[in-house]
C-alpha atoms as a PDB file:
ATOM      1  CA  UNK A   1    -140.226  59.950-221.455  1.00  0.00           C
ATOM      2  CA  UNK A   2    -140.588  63.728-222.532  1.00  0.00           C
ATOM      3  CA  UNK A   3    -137.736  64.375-225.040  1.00  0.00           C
ATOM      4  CA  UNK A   4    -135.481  67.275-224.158  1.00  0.00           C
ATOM      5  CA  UNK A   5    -136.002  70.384-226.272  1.00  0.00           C
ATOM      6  CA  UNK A   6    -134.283  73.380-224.064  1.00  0.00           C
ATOM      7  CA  UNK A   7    -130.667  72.871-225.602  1.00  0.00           C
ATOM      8  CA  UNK A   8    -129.823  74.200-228.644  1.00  0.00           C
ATOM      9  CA  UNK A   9    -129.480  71.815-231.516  1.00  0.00           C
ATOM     10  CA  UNK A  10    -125.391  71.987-232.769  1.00  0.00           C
ATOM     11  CA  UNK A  11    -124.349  72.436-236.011  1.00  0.00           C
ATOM     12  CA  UNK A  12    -122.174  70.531-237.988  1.00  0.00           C
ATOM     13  CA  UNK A  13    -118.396  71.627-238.097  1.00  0.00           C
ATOM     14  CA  UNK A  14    -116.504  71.710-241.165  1.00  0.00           C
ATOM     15  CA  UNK A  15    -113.984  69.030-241.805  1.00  0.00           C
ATOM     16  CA  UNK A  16    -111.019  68.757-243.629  1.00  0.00           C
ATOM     17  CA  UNK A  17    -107.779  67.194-244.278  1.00  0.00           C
ATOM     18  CA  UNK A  18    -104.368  67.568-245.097  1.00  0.00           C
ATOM     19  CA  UNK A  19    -100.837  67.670-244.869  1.00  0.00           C
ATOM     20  CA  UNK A  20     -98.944  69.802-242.003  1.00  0.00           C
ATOM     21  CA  UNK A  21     -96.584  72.027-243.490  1.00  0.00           C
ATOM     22  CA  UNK A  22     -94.988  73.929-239.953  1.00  0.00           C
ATOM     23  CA  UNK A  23     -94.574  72.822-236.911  1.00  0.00           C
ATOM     24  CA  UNK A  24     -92.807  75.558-235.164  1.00  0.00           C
ATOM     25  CA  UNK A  25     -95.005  76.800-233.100  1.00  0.00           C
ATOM     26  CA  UNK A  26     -95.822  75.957-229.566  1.00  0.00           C
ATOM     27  CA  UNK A  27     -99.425  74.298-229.688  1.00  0.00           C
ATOM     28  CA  UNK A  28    -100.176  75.187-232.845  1.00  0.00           C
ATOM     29  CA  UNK A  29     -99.154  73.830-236.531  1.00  0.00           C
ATOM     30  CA  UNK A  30     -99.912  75.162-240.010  1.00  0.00           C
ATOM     31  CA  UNK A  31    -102.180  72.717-242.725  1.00  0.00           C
ATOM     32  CA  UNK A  32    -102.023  73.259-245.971  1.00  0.00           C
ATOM     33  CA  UNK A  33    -105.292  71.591-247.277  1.00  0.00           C
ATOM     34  CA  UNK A  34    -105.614  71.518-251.004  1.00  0.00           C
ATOM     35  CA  UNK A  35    -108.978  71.800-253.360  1.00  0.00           C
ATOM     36  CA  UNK A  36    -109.407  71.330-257.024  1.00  0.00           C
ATOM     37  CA  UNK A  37    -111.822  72.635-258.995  1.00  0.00           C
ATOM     38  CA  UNK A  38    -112.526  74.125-262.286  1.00  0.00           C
ATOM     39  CA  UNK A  39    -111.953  76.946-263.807  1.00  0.00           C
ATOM     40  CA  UNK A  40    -115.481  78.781-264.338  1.00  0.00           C
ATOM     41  CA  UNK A  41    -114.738  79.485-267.960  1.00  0.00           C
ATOM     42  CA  UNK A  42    -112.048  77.236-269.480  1.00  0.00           C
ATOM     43  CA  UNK A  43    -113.534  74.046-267.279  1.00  0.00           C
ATOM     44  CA  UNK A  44    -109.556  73.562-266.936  1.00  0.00           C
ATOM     45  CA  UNK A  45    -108.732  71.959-263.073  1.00  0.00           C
ATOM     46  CA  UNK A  46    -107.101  74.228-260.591  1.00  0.00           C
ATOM     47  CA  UNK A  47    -105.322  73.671-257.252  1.00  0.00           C
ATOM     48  CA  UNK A  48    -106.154  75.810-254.612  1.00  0.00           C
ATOM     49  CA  UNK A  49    -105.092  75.993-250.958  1.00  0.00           C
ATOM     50  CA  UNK A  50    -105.523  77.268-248.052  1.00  0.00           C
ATOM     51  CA  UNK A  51    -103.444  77.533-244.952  1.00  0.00           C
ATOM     52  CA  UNK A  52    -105.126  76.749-241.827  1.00  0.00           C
ATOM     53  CA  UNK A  53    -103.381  77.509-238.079  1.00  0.00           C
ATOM     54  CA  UNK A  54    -104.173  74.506-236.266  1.00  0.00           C
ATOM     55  CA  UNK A  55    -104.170  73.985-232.289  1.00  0.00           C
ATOM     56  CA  UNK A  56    -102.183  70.666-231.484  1.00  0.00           C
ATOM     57  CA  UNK A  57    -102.023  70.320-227.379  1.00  0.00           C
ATOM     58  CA  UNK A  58     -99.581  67.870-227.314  1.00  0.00           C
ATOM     59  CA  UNK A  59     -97.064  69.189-230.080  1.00  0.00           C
ATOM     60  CA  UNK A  60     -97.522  65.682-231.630  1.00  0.00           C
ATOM     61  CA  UNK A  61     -97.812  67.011-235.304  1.00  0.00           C
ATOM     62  CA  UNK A  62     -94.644  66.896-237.511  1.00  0.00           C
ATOM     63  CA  UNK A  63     -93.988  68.683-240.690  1.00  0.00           C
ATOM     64  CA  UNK A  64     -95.383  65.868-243.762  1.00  0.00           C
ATOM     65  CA  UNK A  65     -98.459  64.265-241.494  1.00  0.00           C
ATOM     66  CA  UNK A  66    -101.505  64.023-242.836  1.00  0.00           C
ATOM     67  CA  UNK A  67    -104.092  65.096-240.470  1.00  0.00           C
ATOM     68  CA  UNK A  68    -108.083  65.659-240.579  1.00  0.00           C
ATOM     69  CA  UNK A  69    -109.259  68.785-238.658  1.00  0.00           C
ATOM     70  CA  UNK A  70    -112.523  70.190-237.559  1.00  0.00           C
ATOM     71  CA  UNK A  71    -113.707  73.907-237.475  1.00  0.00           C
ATOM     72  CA  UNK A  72    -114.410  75.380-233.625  1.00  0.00           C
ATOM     73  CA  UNK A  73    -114.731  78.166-232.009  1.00  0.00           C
ATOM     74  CA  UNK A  74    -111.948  80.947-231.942  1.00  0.00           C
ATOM     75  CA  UNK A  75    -109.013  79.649-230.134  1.00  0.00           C
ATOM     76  CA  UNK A  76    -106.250  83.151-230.879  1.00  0.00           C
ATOM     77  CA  UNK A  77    -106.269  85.917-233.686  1.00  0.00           C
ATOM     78  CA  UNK A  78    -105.965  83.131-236.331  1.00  0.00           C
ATOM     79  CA  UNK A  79    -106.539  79.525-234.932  1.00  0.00           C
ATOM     80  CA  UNK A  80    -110.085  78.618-235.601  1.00  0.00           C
ATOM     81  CA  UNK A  81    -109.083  74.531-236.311  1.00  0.00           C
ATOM     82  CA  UNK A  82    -108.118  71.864-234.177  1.00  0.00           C
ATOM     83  CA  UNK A  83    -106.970  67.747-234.871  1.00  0.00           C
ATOM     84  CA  UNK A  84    -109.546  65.127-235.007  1.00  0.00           C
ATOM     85  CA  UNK A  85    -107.023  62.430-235.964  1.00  0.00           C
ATOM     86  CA  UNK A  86    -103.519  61.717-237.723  1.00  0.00           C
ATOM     87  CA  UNK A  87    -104.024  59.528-240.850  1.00  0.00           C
ATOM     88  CA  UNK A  88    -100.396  59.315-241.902  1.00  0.00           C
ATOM     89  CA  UNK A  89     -97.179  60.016-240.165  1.00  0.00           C
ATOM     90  CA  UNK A  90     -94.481  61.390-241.717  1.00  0.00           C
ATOM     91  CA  UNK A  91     -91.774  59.055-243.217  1.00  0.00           C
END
């Protein structure tokens, strides 16, 4: 059998996770995912985030999940993420 080779190999899509801070919106919820690293001259940790607009179909999310996302394609002016999976609920 002759292996396919027409169709584009695709990439891999970023992943992250973290913890849903708004879910106001209709199909679409705001993660705040959080990255340390250190300081380039005084090797001291920092806390960075980054707020990322989410699509969520079914308006499952709740503010306090924690949730793992993937990178795709543009979805509106600032939703370029959408949910793999909810790892923790909010209690």
């Amino acid at each position: 059998m002759a292996e396919d080779t027409t169709a584009p190999e695709r990439n891999n899509r970023k992943v992250r996770e973290g913890h849903v801070t708004s879910a106001g919106m209709d199909k679409t919820a705001v993660v705040t995912v959080t990255t340390r690293k250190p300081h380039p001259r005084y090797h001291k940790t920092m806390a960075r985030t980054t707020r990322l607009y989410v699509h969520d179909e079914e308006n499952t999310l709740n503010v306090g999940d924690r949730v793992r996302v993937a990178e795709t394609r543009p979805l509106s002016k600032l939703k370029r993420w959408r949910i793999v999976e909810i790892l923790e609920r909010a209690k």
